[in-house]
PDB file of N, CA and C in Angstrom:
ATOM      1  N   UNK A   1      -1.994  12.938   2.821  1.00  0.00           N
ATOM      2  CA  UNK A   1      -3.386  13.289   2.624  1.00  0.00           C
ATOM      3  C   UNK A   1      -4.138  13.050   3.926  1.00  0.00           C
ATOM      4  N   UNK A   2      -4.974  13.962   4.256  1.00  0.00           N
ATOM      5  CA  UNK A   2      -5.820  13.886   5.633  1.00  0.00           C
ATOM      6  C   UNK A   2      -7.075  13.026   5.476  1.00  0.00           C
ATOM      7  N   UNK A   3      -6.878  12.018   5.844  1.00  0.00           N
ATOM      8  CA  UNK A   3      -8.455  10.920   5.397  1.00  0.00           C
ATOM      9  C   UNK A   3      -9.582  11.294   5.810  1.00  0.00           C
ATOM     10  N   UNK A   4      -9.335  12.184   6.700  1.00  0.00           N
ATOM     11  CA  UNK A   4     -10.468  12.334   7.773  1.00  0.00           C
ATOM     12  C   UNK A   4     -11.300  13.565   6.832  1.00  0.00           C
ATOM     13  N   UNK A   5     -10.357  14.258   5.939  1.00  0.00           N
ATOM     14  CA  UNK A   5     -11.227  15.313   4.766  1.00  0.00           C
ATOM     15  C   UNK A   5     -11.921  14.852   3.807  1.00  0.00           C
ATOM     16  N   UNK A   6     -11.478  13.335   3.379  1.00  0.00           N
ATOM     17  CA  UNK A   6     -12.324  12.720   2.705  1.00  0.00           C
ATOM     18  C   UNK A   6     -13.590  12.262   2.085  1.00  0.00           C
ATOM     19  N   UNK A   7     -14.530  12.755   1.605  1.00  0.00           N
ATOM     20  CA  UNK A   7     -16.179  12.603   1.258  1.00  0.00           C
ATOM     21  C   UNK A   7     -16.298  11.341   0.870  1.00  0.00           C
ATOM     22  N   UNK A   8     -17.429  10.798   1.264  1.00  0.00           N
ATOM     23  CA  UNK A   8     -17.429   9.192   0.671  1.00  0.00           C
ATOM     24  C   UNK A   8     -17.602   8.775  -0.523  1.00  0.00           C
ATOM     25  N   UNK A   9     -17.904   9.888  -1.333  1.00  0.00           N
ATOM     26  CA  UNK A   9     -17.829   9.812  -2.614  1.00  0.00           C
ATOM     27  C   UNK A   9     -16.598  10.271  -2.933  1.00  0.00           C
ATOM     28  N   UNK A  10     -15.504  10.475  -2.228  1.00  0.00           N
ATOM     29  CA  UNK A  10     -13.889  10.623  -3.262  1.00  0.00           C
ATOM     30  C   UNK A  10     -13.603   9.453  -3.285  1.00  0.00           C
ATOM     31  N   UNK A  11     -12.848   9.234  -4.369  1.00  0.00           N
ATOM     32  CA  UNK A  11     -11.895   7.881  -4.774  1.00  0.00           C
ATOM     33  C   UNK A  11     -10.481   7.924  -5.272  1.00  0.00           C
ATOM     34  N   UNK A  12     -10.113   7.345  -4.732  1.00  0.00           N
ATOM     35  CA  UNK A  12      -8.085   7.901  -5.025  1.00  0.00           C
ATOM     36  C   UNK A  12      -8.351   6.022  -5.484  1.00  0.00           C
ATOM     37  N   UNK A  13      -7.262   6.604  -7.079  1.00  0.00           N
ATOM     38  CA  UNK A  13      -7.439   5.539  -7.834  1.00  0.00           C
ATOM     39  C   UNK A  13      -5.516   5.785  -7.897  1.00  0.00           C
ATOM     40  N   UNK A  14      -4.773   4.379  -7.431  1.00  0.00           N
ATOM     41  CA  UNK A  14      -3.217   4.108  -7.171  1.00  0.00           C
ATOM     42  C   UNK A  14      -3.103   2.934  -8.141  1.00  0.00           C
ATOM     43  N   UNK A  15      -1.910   3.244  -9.005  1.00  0.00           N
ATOM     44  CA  UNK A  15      -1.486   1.793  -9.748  1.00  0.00           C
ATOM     45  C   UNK A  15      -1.041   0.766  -8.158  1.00  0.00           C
ATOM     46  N   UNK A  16      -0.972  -0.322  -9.133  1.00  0.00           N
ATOM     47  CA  UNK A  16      -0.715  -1.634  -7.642  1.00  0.00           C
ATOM     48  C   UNK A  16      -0.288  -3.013  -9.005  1.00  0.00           C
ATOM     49  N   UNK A  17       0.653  -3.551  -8.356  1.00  0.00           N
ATOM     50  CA  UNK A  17       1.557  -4.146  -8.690  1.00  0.00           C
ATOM     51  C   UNK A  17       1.940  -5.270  -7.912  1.00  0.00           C
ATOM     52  N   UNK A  18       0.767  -6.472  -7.980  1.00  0.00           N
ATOM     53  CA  UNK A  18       1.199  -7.485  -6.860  1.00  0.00           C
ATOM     54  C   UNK A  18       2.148  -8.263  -6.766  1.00  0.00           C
ATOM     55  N   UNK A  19       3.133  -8.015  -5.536  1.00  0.00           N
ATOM     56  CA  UNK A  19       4.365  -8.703  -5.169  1.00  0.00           C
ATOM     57  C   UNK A  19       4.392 -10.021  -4.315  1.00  0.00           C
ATOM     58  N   UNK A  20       4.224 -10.825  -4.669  1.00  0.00           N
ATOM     59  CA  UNK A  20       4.181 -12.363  -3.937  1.00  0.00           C
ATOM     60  C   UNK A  20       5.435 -12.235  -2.858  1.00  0.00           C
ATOM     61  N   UNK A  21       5.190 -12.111  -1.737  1.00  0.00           N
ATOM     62  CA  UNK A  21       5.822 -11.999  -0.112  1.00  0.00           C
ATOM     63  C   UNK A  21       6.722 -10.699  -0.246  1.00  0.00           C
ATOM     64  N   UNK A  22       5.831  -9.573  -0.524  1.00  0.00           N
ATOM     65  CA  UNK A  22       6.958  -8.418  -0.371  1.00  0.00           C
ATOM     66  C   UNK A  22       5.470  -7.317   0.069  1.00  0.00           C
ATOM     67  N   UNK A  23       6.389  -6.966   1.261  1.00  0.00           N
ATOM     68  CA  UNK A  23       5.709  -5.514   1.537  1.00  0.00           C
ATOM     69  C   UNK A  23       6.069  -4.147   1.103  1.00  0.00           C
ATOM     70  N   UNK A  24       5.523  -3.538   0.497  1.00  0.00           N
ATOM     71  CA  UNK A  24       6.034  -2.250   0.021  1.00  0.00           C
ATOM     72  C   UNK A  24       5.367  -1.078   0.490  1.00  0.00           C
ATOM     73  N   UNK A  25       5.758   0.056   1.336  1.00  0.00           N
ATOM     74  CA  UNK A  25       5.028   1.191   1.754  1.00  0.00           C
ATOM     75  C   UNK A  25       5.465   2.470   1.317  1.00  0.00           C
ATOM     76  N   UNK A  26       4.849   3.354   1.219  1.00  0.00           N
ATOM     77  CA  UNK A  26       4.820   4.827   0.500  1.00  0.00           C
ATOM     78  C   UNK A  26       6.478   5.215   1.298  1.00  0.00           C
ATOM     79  N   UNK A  27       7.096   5.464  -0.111  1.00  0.00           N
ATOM     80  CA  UNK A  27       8.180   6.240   0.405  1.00  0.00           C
ATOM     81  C   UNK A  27       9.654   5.071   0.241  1.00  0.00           C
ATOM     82  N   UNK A  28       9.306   3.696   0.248  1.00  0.00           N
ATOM     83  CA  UNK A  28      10.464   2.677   0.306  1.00  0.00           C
ATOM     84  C   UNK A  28      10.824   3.084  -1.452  1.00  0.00           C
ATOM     85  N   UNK A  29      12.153   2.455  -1.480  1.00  0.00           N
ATOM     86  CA  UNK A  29      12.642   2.150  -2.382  1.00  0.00           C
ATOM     87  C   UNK A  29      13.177   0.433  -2.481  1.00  0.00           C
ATOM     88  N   UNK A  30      12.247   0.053  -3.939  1.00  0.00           N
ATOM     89  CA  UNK A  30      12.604  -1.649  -3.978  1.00  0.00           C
ATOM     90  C   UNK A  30      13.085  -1.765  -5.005  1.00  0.00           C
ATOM     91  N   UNK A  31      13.701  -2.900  -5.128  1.00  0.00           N
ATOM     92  CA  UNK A  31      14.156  -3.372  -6.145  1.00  0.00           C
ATOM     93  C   UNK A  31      13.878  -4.628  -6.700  1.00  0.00           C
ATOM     94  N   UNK A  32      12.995  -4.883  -8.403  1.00  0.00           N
ATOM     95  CA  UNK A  32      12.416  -6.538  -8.235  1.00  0.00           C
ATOM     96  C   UNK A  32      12.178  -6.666  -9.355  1.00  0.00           C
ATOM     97  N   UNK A  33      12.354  -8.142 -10.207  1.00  0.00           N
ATOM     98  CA  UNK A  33      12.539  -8.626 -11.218  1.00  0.00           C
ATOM     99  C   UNK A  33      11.116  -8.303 -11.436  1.00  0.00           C
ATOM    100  N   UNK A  34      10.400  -8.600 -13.261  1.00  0.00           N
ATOM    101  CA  UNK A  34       9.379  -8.500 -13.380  1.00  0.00           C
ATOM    102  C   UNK A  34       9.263  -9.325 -14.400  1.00  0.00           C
ATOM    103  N   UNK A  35       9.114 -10.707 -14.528  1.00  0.00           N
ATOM    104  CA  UNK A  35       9.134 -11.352 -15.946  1.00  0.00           C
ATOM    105  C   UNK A  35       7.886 -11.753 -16.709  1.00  0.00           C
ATOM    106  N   UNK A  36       6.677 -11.678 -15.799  1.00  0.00           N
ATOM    107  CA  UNK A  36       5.457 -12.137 -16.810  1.00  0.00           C
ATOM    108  C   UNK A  36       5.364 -11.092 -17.655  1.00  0.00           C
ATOM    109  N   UNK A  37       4.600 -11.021 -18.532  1.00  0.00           N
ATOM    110  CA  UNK A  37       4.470 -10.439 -19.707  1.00  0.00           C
ATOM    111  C   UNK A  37       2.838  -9.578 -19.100  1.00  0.00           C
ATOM    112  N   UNK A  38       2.278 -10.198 -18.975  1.00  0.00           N
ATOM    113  CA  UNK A  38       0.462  -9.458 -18.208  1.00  0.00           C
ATOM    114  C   UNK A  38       1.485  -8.161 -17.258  1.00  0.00           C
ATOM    115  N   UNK A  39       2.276  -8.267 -16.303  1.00  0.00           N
ATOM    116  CA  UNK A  39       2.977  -7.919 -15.234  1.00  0.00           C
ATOM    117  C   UNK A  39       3.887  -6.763 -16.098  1.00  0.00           C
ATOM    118  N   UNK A  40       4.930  -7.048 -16.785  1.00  0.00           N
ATOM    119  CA  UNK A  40       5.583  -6.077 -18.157  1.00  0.00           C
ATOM    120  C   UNK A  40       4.588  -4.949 -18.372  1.00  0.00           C
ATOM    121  N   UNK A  41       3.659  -5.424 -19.056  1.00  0.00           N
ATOM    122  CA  UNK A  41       2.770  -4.715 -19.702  1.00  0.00           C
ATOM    123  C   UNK A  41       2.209  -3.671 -18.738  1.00  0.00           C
ATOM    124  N   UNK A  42       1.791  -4.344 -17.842  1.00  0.00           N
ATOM    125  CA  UNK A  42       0.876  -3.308 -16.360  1.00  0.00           C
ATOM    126  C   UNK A  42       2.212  -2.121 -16.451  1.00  0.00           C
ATOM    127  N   UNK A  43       3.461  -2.504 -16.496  1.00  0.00           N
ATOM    128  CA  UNK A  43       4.269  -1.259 -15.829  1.00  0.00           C
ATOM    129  C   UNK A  43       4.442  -0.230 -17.077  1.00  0.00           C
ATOM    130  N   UNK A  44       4.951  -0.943 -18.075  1.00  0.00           N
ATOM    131  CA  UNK A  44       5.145  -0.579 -19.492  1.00  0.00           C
ATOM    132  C   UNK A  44       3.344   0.967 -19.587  1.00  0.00           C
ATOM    133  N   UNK A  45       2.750   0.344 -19.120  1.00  0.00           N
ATOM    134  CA  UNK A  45       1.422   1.382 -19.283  1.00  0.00           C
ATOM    135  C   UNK A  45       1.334   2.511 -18.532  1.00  0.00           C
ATOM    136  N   UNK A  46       1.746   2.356 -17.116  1.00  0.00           N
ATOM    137  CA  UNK A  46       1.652   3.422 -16.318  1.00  0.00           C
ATOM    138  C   UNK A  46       2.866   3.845 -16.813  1.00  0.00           C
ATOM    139  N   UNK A  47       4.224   3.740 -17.230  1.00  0.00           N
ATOM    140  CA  UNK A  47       5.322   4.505 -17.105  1.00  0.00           C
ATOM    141  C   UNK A  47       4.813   5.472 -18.355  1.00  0.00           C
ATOM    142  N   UNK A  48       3.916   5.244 -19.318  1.00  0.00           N
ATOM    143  CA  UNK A  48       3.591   5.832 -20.258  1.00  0.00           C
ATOM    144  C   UNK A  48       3.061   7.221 -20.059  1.00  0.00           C
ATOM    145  N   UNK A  49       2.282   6.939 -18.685  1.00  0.00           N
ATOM    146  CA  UNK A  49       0.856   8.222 -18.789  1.00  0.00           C
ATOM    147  C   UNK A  49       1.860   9.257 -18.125  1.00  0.00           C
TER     148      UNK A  49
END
């Protein structure tokens, strides 16, 4: 996406999934346990839509 086309009124709304000491950037492939239940749930929702 070209940012620079951007109006200051667009908003790009991204699921996010905080990883305690892990960097993750567009395009990696990770691999990572997920055991809280708040954390479950967050993924359990987006895999839905």
């Amino acid at each position: 996406m070209n940012r620079t086309a951007l109006n200051k009124n667009d908003t790009e709304f991204m699921p996010l999934l905080a990883l305690r000491g892990l960097s993750v950037f567009p395009n990696m492939l990770l691999n990572f346990d997920v055991e809280r239940a708040i954390s479950t749930g967050a993924l359990e929702a987006h895999r839905i839509k």
